[in-house]
PDB file of N, CA and C in Angstrom:
ATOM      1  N   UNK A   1     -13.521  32.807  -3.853  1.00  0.00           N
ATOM      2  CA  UNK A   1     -13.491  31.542  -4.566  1.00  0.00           C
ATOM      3  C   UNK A   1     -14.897  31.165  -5.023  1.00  0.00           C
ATOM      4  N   UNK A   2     -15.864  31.729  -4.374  1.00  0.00           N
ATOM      5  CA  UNK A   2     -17.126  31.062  -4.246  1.00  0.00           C
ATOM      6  C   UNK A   2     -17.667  31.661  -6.207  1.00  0.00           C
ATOM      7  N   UNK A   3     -17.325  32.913  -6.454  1.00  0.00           N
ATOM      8  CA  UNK A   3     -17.352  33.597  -7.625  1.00  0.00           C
ATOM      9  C   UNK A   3     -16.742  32.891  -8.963  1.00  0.00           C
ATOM     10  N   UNK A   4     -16.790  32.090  -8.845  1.00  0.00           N
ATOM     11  CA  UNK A   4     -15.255  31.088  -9.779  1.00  0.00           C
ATOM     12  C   UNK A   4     -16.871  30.412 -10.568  1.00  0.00           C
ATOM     13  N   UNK A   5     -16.885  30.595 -12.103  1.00  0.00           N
ATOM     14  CA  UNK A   5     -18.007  29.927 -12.471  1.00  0.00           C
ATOM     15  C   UNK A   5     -17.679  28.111 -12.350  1.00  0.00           C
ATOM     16  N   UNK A   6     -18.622  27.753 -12.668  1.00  0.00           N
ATOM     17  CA  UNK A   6     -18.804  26.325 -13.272  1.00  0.00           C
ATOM     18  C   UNK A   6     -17.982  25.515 -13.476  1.00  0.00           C
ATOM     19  N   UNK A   7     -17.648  26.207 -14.422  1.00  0.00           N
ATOM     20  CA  UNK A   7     -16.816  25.506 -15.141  1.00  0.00           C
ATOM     21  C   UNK A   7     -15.198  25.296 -15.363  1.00  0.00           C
ATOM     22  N   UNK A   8     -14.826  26.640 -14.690  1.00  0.00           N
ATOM     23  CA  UNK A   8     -13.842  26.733 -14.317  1.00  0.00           C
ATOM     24  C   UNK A   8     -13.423  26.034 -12.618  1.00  0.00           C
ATOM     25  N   UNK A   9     -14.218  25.897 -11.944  1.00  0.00           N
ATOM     26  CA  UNK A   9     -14.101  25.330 -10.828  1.00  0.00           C
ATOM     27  C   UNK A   9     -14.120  23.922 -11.268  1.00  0.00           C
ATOM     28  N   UNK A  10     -14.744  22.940 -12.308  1.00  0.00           N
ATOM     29  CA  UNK A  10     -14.392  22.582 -12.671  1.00  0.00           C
ATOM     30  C   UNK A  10     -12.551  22.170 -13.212  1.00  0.00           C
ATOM     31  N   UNK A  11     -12.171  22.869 -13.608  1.00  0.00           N
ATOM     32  CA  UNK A  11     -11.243  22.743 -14.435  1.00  0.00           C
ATOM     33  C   UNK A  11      -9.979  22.858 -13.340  1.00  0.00           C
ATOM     34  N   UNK A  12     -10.211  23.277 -12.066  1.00  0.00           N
ATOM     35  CA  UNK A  12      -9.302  23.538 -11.182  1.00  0.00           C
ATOM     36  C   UNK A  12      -9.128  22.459 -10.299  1.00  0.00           C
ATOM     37  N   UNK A  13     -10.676  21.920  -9.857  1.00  0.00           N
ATOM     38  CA  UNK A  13     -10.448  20.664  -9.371  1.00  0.00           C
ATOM     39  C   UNK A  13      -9.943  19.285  -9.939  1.00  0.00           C
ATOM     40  N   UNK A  14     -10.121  19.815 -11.577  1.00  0.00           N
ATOM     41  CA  UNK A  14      -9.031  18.667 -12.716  1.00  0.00           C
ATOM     42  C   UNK A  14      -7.909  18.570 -12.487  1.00  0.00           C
ATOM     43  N   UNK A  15      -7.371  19.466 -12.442  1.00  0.00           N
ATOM     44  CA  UNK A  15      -5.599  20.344 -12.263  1.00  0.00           C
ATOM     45  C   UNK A  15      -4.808  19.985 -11.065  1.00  0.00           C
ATOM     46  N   UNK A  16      -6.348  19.994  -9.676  1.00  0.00           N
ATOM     47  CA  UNK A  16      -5.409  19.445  -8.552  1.00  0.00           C
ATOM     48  C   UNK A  16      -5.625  17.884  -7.953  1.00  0.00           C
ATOM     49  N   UNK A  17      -6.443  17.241  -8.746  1.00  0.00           N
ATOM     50  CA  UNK A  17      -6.417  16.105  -9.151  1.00  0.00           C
ATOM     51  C   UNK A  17      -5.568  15.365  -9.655  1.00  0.00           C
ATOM     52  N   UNK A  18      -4.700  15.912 -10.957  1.00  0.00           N
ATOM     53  CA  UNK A  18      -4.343  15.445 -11.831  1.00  0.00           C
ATOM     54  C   UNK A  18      -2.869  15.388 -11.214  1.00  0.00           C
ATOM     55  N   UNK A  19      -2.611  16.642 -10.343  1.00  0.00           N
ATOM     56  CA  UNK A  19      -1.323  16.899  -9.814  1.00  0.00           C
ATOM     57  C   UNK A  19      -0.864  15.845  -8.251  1.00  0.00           C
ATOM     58  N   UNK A  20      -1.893  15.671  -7.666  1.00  0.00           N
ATOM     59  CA  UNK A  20      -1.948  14.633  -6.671  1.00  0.00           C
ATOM     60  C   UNK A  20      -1.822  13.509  -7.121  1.00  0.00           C
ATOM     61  N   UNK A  21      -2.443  12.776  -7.623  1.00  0.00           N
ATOM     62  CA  UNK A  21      -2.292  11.714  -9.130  1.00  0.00           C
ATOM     63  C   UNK A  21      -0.725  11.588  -9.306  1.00  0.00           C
ATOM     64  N   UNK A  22       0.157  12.355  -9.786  1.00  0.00           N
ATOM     65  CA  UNK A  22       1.168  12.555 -10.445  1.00  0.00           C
ATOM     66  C   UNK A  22       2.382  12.439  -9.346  1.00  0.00           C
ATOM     67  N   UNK A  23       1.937  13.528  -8.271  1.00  0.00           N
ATOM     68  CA  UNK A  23       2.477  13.322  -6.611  1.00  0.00           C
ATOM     69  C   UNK A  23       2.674  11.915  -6.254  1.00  0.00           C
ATOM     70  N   UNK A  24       1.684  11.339  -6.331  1.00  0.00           N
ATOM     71  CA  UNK A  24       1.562   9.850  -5.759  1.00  0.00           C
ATOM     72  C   UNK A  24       2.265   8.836  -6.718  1.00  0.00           C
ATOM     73  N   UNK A  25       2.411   9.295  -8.179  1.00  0.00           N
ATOM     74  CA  UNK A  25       2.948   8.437  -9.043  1.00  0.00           C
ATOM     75  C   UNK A  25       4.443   8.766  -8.916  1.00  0.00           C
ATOM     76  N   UNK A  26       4.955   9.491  -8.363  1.00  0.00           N
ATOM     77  CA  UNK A  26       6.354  10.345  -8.388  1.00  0.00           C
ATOM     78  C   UNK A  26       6.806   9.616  -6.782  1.00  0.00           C
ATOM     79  N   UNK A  27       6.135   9.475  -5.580  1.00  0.00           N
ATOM     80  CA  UNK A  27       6.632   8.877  -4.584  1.00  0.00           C
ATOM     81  C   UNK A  27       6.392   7.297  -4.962  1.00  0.00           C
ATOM     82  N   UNK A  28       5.933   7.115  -5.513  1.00  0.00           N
ATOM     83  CA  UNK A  28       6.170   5.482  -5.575  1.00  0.00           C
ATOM     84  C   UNK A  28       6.897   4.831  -6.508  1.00  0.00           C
ATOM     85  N   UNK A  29       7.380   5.773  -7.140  1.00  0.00           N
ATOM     86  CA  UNK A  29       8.613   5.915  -8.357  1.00  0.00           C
ATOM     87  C   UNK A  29      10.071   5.723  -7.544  1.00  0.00           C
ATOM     88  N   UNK A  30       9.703   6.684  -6.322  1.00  0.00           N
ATOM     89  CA  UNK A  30      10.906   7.092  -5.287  1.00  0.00           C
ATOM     90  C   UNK A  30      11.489   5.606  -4.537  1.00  0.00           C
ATOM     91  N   UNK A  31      10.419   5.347  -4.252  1.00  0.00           N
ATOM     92  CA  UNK A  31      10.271   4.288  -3.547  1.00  0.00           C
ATOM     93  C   UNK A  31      11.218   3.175  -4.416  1.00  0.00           C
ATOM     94  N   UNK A  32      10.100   2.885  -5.851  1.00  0.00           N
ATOM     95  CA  UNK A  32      11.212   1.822  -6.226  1.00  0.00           C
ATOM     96  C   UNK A  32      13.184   2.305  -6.986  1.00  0.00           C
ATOM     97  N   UNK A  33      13.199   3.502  -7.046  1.00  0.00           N
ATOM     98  CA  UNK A  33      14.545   3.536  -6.982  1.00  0.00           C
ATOM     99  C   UNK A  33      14.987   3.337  -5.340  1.00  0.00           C
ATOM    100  N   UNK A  34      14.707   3.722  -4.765  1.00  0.00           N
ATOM    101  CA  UNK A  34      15.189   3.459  -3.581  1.00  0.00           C
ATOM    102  C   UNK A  34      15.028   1.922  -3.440  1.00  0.00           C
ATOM    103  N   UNK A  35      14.466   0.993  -3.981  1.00  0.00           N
ATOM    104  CA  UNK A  35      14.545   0.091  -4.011  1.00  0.00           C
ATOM    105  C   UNK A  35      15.763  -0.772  -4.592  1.00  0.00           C
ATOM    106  N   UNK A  36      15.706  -0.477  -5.476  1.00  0.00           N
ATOM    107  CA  UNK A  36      16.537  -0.967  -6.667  1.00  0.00           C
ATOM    108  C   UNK A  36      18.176  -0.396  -5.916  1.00  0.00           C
ATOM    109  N   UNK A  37      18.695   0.563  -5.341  1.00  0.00           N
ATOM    110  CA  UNK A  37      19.546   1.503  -4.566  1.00  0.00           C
ATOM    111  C   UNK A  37      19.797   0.125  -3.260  1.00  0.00           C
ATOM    112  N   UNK A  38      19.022  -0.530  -2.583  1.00  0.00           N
ATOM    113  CA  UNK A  38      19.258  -1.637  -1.856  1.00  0.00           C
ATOM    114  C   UNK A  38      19.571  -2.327  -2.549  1.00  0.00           C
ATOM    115  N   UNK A  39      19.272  -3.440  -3.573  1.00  0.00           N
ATOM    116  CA  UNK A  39      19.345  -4.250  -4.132  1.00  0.00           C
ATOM    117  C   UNK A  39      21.037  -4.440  -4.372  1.00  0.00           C
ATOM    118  N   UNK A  40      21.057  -3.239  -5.070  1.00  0.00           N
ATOM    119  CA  UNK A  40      22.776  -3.165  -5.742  1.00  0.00           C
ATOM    120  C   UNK A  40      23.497  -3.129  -3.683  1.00  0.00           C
ATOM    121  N   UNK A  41      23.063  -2.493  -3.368  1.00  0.00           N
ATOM    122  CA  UNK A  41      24.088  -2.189  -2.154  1.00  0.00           C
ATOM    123  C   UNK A  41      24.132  -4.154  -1.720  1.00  0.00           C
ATOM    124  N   UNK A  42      23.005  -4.433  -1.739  1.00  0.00           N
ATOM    125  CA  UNK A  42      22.878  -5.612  -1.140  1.00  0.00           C
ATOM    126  C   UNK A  42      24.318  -6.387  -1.924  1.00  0.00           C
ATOM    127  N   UNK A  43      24.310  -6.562  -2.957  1.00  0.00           N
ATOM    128  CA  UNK A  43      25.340  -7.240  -4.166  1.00  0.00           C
ATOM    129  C   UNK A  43      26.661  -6.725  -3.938  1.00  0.00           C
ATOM    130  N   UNK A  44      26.872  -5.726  -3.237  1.00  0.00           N
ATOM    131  CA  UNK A  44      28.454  -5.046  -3.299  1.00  0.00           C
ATOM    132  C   UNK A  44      28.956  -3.731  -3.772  1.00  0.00           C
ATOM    133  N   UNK A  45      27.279  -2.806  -4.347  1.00  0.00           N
ATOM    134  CA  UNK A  45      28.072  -2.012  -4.940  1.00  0.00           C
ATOM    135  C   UNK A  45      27.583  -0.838  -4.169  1.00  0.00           C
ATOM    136  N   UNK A  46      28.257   0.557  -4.654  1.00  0.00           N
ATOM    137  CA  UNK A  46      28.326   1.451  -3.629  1.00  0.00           C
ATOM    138  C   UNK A  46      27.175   2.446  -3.785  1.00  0.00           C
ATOM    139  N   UNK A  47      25.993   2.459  -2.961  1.00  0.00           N
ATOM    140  CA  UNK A  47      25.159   3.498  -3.177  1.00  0.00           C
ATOM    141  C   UNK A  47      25.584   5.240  -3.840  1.00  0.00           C
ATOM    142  N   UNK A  48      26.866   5.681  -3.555  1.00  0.00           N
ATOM    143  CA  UNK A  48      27.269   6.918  -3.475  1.00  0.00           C
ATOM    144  C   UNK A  48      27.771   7.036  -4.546  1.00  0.00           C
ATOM    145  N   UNK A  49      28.285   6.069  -4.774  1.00  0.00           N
ATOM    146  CA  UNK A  49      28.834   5.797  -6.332  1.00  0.00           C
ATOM    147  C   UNK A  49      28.045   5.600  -7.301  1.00  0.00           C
ATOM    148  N   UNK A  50      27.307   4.943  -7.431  1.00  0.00           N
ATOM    149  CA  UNK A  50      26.447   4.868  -8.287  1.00  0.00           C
ATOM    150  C   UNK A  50      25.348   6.089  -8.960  1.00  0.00           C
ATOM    151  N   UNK A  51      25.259   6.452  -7.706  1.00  0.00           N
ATOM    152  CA  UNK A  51      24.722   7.930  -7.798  1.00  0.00           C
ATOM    153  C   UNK A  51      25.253   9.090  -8.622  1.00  0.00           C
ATOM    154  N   UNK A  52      26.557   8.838  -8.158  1.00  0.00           N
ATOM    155  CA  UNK A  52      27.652   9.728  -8.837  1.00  0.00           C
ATOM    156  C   UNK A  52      27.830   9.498 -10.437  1.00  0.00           C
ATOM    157  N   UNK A  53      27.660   8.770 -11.100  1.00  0.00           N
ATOM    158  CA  UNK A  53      27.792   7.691 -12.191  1.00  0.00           C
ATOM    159  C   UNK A  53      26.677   7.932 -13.094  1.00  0.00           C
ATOM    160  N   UNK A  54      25.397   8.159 -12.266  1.00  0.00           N
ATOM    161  CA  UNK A  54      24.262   8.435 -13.050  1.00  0.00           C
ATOM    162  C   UNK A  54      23.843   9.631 -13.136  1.00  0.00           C
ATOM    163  N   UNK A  55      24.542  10.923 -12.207  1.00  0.00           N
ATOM    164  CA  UNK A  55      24.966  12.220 -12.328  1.00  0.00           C
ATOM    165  C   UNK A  55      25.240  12.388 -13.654  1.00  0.00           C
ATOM    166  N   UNK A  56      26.860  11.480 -13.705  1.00  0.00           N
ATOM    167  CA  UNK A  56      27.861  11.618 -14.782  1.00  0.00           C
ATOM    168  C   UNK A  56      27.319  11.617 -16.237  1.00  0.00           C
ATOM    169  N   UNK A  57      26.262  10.557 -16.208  1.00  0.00           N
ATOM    170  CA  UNK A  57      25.568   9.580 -17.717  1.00  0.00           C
ATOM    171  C   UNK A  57      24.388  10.788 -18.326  1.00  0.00           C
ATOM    172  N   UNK A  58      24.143  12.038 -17.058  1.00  0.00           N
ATOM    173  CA  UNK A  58      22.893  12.485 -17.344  1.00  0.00           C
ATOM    174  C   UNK A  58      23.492  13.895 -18.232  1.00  0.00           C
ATOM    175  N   UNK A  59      24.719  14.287 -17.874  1.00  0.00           N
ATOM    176  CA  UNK A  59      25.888  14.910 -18.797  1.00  0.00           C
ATOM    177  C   UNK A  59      25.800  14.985 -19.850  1.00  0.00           C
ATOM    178  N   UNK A  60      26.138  15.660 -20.794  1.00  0.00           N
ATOM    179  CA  UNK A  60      26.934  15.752 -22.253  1.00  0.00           C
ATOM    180  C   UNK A  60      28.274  15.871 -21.795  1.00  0.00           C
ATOM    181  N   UNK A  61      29.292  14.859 -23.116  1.00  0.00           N
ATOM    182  CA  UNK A  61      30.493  14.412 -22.736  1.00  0.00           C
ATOM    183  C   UNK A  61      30.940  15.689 -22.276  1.00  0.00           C
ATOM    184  N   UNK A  62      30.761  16.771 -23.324  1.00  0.00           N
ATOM    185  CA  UNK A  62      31.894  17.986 -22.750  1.00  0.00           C
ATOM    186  C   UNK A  62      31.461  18.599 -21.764  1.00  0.00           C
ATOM    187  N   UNK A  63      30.187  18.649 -21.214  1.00  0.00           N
ATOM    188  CA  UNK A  63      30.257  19.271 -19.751  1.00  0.00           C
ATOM    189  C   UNK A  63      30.844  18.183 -18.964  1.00  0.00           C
ATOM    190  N   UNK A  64      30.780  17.197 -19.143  1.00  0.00           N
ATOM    191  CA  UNK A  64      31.906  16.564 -17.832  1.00  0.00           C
ATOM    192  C   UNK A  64      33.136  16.437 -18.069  1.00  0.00           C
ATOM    193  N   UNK A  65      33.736  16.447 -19.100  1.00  0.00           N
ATOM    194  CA  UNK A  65      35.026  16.539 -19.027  1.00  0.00           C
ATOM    195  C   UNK A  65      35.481  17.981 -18.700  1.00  0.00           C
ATOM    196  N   UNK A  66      34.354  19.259 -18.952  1.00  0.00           N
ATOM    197  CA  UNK A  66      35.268  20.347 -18.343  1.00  0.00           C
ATOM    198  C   UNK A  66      34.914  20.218 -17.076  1.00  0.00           C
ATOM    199  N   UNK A  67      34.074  19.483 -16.523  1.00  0.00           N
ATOM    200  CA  UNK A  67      33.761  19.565 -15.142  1.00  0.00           C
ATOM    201  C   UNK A  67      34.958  18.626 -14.395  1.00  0.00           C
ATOM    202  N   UNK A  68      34.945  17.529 -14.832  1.00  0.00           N
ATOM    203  CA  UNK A  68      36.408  16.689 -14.745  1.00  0.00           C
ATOM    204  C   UNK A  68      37.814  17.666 -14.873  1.00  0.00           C
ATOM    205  N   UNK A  69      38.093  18.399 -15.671  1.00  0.00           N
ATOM    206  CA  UNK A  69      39.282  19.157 -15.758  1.00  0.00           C
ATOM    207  C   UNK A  69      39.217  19.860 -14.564  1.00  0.00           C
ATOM    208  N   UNK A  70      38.228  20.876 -14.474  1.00  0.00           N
ATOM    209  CA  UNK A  70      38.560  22.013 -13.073  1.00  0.00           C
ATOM    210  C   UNK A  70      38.589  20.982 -11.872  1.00  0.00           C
ATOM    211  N   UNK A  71      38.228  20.071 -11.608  1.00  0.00           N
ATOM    212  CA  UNK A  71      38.278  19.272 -10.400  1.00  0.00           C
ATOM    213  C   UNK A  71      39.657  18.838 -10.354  1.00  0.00           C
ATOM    214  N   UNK A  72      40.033  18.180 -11.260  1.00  0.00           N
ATOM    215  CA  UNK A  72      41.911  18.067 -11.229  1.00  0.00           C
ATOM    216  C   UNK A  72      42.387  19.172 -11.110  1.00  0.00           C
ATOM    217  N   UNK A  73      42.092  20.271 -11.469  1.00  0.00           N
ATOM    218  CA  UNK A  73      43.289  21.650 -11.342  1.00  0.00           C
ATOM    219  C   UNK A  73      42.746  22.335  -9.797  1.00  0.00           C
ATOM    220  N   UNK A  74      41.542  21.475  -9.621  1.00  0.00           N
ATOM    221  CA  UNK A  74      41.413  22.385  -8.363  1.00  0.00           C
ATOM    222  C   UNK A  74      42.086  21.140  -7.261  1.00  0.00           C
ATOM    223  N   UNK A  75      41.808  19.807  -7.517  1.00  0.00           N
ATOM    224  CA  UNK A  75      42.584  18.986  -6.577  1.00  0.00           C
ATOM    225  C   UNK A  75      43.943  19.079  -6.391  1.00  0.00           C
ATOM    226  N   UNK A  76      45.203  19.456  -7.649  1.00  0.00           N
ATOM    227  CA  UNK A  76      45.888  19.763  -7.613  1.00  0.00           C
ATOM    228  C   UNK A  76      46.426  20.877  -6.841  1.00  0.00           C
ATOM    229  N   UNK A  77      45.972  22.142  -7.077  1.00  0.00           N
ATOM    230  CA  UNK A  77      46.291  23.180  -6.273  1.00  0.00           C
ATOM    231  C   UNK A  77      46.199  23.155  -4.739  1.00  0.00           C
ATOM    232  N   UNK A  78      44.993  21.890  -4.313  1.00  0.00           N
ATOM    233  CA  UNK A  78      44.392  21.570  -2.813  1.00  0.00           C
ATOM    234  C   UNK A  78      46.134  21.085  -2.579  1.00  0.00           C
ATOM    235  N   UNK A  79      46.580  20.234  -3.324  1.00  0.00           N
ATOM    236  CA  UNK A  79      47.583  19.466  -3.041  1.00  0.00           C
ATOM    237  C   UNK A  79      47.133  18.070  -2.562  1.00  0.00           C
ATOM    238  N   UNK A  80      45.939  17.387  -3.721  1.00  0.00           N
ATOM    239  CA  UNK A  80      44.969  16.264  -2.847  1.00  0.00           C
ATOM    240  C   UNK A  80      45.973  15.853  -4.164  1.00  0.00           C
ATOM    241  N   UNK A  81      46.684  15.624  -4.989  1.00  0.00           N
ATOM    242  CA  UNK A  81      47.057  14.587  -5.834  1.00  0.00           C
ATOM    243  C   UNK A  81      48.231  15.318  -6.123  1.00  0.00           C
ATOM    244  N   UNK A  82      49.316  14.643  -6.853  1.00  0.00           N
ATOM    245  CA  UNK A  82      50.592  15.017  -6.949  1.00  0.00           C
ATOM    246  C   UNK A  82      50.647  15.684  -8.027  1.00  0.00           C
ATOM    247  N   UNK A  83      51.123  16.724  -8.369  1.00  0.00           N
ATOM    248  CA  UNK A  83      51.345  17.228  -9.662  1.00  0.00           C
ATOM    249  C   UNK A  83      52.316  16.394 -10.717  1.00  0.00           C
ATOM    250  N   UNK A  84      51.555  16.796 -12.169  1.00  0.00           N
ATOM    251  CA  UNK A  84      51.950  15.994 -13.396  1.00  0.00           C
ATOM    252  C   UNK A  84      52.916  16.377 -13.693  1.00  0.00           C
TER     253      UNK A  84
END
């Protein structure tokens, strides 16, 4: 390491700077969703659900509706819902 010129040692201690920086901006990000994740629970609504919901929103329609379809044909076959 000691062989690493100038300037490039430089440029490395930018990099893991910049990435710690970013670390720290990313857990306190965490934090306030996890915040906001109380808030709603506090009001009535369902942490697990919600989650699920913003899964759903992060989708394009047709990957969830085929993802929605195999889950009915596979709940069906479980015998978790009655056949149509």
């Amino acid at each position: 390491m000691s062989d690493l010129q100038g300037s490039t040692r430089d440029q490395l201690r930018a990099f893991i700077e910049r990435i710690e920086r970013l670390e720290e901006e990313k857990a306190a990000l965490a934090a306030d969703i996890r915040e906001v994740y109380a808030e709603a629970k506090g009001t009535g609504f369902d942490g697990k659900t919600l989650r699920a919901v913003i899964r759903l929103r992060k989708q394009d329609m047709h990957e969830r509706q085929e993802q929605e379809a195999l889950l009915a044909t596979y709940m069906v076959a479980l015998g978790m819902v009655p056949e149509e």
